[in-house]
C-alpha atoms as a PDB file:
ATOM      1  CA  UNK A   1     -95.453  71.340 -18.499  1.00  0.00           C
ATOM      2  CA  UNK A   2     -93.194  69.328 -16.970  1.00  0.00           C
ATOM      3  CA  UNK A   3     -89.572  68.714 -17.600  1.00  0.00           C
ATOM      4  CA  UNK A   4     -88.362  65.388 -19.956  1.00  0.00           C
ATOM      5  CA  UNK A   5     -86.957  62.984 -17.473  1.00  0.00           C
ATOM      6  CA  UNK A   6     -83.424  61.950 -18.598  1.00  0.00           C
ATOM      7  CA  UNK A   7     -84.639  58.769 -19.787  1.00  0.00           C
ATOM      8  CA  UNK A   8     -87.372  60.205 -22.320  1.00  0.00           C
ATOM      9  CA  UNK A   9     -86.276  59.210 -25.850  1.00  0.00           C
ATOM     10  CA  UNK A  10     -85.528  61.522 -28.521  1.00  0.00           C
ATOM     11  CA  UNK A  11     -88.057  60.172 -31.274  1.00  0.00           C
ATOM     12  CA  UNK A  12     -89.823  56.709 -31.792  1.00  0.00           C
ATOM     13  CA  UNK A  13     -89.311  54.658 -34.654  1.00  0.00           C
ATOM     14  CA  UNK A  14     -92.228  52.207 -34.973  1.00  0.00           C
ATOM     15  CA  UNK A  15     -91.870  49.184 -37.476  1.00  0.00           C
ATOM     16  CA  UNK A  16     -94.648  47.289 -39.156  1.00  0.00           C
ATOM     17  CA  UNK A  17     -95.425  44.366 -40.737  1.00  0.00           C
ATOM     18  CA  UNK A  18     -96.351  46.272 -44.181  1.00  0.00           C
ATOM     19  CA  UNK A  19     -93.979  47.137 -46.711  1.00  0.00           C
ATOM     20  CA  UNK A  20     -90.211  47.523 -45.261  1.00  0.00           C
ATOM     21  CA  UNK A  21     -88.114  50.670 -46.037  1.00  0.00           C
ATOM     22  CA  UNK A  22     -85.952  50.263 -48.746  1.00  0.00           C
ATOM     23  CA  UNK A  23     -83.022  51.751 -46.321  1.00  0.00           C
ATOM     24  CA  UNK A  24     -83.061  51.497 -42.402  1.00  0.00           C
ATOM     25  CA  UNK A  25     -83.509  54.730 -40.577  1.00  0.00           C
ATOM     26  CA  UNK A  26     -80.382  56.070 -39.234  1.00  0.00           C
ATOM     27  CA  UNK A  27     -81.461  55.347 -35.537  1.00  0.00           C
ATOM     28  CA  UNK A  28     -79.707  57.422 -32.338  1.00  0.00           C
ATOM     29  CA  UNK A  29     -78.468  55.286 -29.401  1.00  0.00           C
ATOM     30  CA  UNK A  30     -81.457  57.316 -27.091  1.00  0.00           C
ATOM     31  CA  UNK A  31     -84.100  56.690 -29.445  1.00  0.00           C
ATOM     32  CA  UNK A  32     -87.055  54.188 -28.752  1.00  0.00           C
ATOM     33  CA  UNK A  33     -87.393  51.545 -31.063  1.00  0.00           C
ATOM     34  CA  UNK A  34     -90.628  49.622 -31.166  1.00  0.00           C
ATOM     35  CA  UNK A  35     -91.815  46.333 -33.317  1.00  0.00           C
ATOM     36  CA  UNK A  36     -95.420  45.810 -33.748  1.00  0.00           C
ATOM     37  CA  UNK A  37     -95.901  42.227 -34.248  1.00  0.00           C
ATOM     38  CA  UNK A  38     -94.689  41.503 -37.706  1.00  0.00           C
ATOM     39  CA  UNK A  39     -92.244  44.203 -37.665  1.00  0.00           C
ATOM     40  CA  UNK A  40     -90.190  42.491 -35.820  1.00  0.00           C
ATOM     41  CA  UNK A  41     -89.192  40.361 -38.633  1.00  0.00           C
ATOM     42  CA  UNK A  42     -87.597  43.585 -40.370  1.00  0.00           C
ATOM     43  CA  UNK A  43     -86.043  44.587 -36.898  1.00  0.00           C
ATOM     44  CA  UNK A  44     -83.972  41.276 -36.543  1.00  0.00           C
ATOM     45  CA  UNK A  45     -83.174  41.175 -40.808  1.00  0.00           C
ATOM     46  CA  UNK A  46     -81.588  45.047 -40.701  1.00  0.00           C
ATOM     47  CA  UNK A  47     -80.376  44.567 -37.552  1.00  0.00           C
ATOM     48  CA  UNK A  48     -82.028  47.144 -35.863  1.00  0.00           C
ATOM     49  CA  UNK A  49     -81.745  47.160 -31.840  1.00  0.00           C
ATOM     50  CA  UNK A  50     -85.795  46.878 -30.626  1.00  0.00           C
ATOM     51  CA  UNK A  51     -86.576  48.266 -27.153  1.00  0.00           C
ATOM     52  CA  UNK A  52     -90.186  46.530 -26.878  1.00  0.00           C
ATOM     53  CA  UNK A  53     -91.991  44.427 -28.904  1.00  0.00           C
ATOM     54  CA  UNK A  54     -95.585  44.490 -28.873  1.00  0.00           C
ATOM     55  CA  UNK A  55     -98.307  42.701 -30.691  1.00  0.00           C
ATOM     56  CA  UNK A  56    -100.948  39.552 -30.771  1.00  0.00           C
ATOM     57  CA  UNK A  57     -98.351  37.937 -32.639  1.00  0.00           C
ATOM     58  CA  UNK A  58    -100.423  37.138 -35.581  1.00  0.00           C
ATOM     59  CA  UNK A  59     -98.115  38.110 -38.203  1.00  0.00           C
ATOM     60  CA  UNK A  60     -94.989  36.856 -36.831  1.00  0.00           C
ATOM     61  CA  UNK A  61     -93.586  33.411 -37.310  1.00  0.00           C
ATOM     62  CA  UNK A  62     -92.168  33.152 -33.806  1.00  0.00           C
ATOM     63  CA  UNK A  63     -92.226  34.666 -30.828  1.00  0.00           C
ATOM     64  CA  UNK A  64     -88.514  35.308 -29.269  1.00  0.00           C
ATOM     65  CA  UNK A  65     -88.458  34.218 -25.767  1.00  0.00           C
ATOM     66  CA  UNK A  66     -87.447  36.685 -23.061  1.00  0.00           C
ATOM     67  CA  UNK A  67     -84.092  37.321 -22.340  1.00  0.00           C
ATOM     68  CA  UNK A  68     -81.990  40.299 -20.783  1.00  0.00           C
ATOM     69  CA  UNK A  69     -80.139  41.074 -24.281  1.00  0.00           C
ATOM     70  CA  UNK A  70     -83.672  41.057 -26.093  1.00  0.00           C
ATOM     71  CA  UNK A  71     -86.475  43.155 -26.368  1.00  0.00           C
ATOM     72  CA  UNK A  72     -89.110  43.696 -23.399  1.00  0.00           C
ATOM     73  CA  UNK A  73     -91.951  41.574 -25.079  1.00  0.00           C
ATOM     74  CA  UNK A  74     -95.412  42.263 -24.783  1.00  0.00           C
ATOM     75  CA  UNK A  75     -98.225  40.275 -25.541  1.00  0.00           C
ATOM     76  CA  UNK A  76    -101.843  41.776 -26.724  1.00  0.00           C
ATOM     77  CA  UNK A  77    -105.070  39.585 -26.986  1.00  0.00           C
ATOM     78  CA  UNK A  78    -106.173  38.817 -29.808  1.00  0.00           C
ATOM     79  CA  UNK A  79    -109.917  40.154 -29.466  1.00  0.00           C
ATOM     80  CA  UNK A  80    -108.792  43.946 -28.365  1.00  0.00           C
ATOM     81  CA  UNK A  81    -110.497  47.646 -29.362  1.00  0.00           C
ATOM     82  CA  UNK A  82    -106.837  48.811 -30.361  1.00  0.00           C
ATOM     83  CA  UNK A  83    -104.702  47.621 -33.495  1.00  0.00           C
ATOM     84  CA  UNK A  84    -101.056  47.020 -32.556  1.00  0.00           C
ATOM     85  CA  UNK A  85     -99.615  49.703 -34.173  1.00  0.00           C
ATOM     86  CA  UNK A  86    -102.033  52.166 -31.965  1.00  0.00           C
ATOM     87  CA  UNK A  87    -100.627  50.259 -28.587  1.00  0.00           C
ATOM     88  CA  UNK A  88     -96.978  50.478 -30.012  1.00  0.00           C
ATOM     89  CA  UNK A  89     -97.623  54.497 -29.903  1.00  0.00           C
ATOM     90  CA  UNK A  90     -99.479  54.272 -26.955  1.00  0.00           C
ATOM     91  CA  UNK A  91     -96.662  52.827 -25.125  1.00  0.00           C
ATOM     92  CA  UNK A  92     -94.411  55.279 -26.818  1.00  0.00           C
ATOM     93  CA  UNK A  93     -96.507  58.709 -25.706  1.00  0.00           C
ATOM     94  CA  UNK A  94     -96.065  57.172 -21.991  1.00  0.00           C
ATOM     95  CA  UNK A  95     -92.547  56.799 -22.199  1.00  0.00           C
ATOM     96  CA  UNK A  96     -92.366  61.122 -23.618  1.00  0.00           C
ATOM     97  CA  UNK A  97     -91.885  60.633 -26.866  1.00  0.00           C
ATOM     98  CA  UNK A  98     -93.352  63.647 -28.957  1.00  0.00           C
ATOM     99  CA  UNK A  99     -91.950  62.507 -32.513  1.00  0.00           C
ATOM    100  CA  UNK A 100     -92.905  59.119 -33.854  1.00  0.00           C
ATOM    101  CA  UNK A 101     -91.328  57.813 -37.176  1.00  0.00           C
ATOM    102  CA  UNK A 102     -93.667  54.896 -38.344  1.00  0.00           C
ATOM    103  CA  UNK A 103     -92.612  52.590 -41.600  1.00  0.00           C
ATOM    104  CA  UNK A 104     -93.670  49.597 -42.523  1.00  0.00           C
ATOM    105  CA  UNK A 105     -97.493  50.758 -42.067  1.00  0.00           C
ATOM    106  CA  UNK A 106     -98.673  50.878 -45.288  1.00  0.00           C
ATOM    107  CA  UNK A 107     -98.210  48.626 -48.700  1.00  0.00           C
ATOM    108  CA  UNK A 108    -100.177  45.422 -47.977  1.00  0.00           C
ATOM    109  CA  UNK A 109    -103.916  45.620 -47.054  1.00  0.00           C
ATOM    110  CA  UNK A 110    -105.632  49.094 -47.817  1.00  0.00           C
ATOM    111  CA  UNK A 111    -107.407  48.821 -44.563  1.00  0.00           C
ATOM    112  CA  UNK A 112    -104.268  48.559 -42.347  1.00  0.00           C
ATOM    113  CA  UNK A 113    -103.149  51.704 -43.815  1.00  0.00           C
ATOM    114  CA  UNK A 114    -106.033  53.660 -43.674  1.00  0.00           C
ATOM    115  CA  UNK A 115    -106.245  52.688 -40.142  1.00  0.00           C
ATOM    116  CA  UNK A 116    -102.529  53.995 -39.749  1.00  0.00           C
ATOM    117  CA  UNK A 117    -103.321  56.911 -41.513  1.00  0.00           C
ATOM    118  CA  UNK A 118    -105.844  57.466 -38.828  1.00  0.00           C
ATOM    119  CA  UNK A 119    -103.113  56.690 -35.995  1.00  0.00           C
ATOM    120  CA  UNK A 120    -101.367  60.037 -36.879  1.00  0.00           C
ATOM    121  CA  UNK A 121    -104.589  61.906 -36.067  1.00  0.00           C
ATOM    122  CA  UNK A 122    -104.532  60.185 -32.668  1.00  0.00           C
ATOM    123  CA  UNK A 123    -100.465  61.188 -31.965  1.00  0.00           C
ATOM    124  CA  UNK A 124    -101.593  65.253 -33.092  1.00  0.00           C
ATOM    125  CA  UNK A 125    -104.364  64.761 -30.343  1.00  0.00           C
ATOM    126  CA  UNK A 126    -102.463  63.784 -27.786  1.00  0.00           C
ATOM    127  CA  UNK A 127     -99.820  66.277 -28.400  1.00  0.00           C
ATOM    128  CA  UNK A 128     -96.887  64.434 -31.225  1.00  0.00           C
ATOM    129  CA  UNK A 129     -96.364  64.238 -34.084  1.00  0.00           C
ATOM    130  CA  UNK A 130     -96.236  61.091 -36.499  1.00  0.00           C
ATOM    131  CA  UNK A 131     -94.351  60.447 -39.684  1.00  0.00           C
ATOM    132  CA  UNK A 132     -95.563  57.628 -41.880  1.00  0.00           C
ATOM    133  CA  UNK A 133     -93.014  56.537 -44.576  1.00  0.00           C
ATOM    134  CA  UNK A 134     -94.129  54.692 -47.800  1.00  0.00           C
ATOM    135  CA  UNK A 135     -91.779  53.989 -49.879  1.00  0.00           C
ATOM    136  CA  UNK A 136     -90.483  58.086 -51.336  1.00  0.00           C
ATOM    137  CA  UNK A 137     -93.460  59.473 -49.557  1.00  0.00           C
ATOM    138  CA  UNK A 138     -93.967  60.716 -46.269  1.00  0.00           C
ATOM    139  CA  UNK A 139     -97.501  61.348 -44.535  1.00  0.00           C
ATOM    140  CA  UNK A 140     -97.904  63.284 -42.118  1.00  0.00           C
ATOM    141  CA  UNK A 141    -100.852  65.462 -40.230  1.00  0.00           C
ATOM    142  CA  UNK A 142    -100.598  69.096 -38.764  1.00  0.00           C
ATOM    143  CA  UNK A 143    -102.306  71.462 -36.431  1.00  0.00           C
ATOM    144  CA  UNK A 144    -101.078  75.155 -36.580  1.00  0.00           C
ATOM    145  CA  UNK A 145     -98.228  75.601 -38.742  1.00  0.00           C
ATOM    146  CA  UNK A 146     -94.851  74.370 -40.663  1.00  0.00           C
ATOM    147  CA  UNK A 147     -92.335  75.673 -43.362  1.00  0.00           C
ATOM    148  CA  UNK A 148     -90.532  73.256 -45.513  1.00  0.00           C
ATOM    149  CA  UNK A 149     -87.025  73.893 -47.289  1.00  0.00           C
ATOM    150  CA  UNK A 150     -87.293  74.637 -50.669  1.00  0.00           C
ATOM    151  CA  UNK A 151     -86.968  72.070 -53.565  1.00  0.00           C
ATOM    152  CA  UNK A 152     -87.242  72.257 -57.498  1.00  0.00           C
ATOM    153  CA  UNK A 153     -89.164  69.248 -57.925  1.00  0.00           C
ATOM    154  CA  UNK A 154     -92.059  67.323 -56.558  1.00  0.00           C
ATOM    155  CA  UNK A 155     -95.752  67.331 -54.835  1.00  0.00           C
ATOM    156  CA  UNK A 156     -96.926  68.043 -52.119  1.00  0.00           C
ATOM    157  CA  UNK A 157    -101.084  66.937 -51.338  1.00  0.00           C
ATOM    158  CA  UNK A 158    -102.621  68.554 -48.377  1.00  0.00           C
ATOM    159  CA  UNK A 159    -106.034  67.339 -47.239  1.00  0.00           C
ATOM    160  CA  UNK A 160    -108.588  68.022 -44.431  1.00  0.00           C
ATOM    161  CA  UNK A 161    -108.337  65.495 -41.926  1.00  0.00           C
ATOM    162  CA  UNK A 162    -110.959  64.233 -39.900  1.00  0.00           C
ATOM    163  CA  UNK A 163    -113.263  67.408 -40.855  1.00  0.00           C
ATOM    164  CA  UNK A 164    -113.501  70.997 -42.498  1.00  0.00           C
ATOM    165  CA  UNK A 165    -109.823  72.649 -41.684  1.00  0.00           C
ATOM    166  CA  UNK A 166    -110.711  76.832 -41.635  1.00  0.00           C
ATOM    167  CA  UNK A 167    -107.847  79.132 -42.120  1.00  0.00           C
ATOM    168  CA  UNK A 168    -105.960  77.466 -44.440  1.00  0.00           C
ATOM    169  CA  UNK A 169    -102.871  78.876 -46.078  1.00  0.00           C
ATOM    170  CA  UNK A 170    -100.536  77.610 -48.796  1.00  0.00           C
ATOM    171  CA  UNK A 171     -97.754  79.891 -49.798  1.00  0.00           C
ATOM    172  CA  UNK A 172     -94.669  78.573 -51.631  1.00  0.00           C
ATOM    173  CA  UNK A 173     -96.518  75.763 -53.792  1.00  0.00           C
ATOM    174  CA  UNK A 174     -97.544  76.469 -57.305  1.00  0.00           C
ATOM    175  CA  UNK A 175    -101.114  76.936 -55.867  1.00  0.00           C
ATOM    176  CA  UNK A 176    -101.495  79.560 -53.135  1.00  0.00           C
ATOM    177  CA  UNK A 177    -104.302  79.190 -50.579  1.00  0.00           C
ATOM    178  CA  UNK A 178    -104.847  82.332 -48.303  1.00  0.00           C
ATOM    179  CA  UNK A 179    -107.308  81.692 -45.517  1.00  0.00           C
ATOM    180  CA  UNK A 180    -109.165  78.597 -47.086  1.00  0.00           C
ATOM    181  CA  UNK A 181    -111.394  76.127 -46.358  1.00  0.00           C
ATOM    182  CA  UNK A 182    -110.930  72.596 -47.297  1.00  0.00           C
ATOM    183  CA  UNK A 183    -113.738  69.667 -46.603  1.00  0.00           C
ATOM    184  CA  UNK A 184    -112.943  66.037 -46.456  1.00  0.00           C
ATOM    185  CA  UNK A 185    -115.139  65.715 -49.345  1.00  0.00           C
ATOM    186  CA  UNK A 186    -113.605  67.631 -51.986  1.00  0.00           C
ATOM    187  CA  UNK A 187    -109.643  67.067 -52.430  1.00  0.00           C
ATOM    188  CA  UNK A 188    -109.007  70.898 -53.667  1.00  0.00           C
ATOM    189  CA  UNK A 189    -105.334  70.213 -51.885  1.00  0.00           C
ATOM    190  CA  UNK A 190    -104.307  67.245 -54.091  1.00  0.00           C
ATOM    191  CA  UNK A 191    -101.116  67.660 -56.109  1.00  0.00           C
ATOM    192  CA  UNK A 192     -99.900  70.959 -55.676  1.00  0.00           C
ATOM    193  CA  UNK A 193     -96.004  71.394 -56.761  1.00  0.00           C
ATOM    194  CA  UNK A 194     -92.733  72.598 -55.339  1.00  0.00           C
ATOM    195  CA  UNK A 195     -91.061  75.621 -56.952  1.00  0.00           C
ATOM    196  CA  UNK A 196     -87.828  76.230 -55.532  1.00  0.00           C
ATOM    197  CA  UNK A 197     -89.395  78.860 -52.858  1.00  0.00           C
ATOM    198  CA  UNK A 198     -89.470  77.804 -48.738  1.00  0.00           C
ATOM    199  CA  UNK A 199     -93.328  76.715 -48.209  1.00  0.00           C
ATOM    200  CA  UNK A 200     -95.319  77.738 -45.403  1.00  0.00           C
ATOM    201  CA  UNK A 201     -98.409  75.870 -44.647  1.00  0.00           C
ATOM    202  CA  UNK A 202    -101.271  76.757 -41.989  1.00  0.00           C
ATOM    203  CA  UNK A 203    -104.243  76.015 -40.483  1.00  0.00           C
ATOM    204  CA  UNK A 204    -106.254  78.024 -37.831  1.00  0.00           C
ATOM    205  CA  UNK A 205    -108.610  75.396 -37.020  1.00  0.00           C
ATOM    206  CA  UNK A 206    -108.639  71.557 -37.620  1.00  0.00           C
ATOM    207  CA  UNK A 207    -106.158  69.231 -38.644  1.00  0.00           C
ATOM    208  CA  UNK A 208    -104.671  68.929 -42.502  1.00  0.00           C
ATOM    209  CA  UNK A 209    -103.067  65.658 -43.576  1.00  0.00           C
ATOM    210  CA  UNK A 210    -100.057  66.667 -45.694  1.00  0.00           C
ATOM    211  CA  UNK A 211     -98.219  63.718 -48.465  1.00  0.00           C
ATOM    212  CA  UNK A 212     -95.040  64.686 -49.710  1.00  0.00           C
ATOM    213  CA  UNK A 213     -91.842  63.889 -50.996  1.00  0.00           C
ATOM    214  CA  UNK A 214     -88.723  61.759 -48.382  1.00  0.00           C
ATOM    215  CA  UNK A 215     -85.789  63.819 -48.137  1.00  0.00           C
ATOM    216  CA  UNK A 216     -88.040  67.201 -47.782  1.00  0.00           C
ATOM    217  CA  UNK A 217     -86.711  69.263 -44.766  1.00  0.00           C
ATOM    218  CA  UNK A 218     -89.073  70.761 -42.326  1.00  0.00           C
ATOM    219  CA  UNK A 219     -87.465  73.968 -40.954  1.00  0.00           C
END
């Protein structure tokens, strides 16, 4: 693999047009920051420095006009096989970016967020990692493995994504899984617990889709 090239960002943060974060992400000066369409709105209202905006500009009252101090701007057509939020991380993967922090995707139509549920599937596949923030919650999916730091309190949901995930194991949680199987049509991951012990989560084959808690620490 190939080095980064100086100018590859840290991590992405892609903004919405669903529900805005209650707090703006602490963003780093080398960091790519992307609107899709609506999300510019939140951009401009938290003051939040946007690197591209991107979009069929269907949810946003006006379009800025170009300008050297503004965002690059580009426009989608309307009739297109991608949603904006998929071109937003599309852009993103071809500028390096591995980690992709994604809010305002979820909150308003049920469809829009199952379809960005579905984008984080597409970052694992092309080798990233996506982080979808809804409100306290964070949503993420996984290939291979990942510990969290432990807390006292709160869930943690882990799902097979896409199809059967083999080799599944759960250690930490209130419910242990040691070399499971989990199906998309049985939801024998929902609502396991924290318990004050580091979790380690795996999976040997397939992808898992993991909900749980802001503020937990991936170590």
């Amino acid at each position: 693999m190939s080095k980064p090239q100086p100018d590859t960002p840290r991590l992405c943060y892609v903004f919405g047009a669903g529900a805005p974060p209650a707090q703006p992400p602490k963003i780093a000066a080398k960091d790519l920051v992307i609107a899709a369409d609506g999300g510019y709105s939140y951009t401009q209202s938290a003051g939040i420095r946007t690197d591209l905006l991107i979009g069929d500009f269907d949810s946003l009252a006006a379009v800025p006009e170009s300008s050297r101090d503004g965002p690059l701007i580009y426009r989608l057509p309307k009739e297109k096989d991608c949603t904006d939020l998929i071109a937003a991380l599309q852009f993103g993967l071809g500028r390096g970016a591995c980690s992709f922090h994604i809010y305002g995707a979820t909150g308003l139509r049920l469809d829009h967020t199952l379809a960005n549920i579905q984008c984080l599937s597409y970052l694992l596949n092309n080798g990233a990692r996506g982080y979808l923030y809804d409100g306290e919650t964070v949503i993420t999916a996984l290939s291979g493995e990942l510990r969290l730091a432990p807390r006292r309190r709160g869930v943690v949901s882990i799902f097979a994504l896409g199809a059967r995930a083999h080799g599944v194991t759960v250690h930490g949680l209130k419910y242990k899984l040691e070399n499971a199987r989990l199906t998309p049509d049985f939801p024998l991951g929902v609502s396991n617990e924290f318990t004050g012990a580091p979790v380690f989560v795996k999976v040997e084959e397939g992808a898992l889709l993991l909900i749980y808690p802001r503020g937990t620490v991936e170590i």
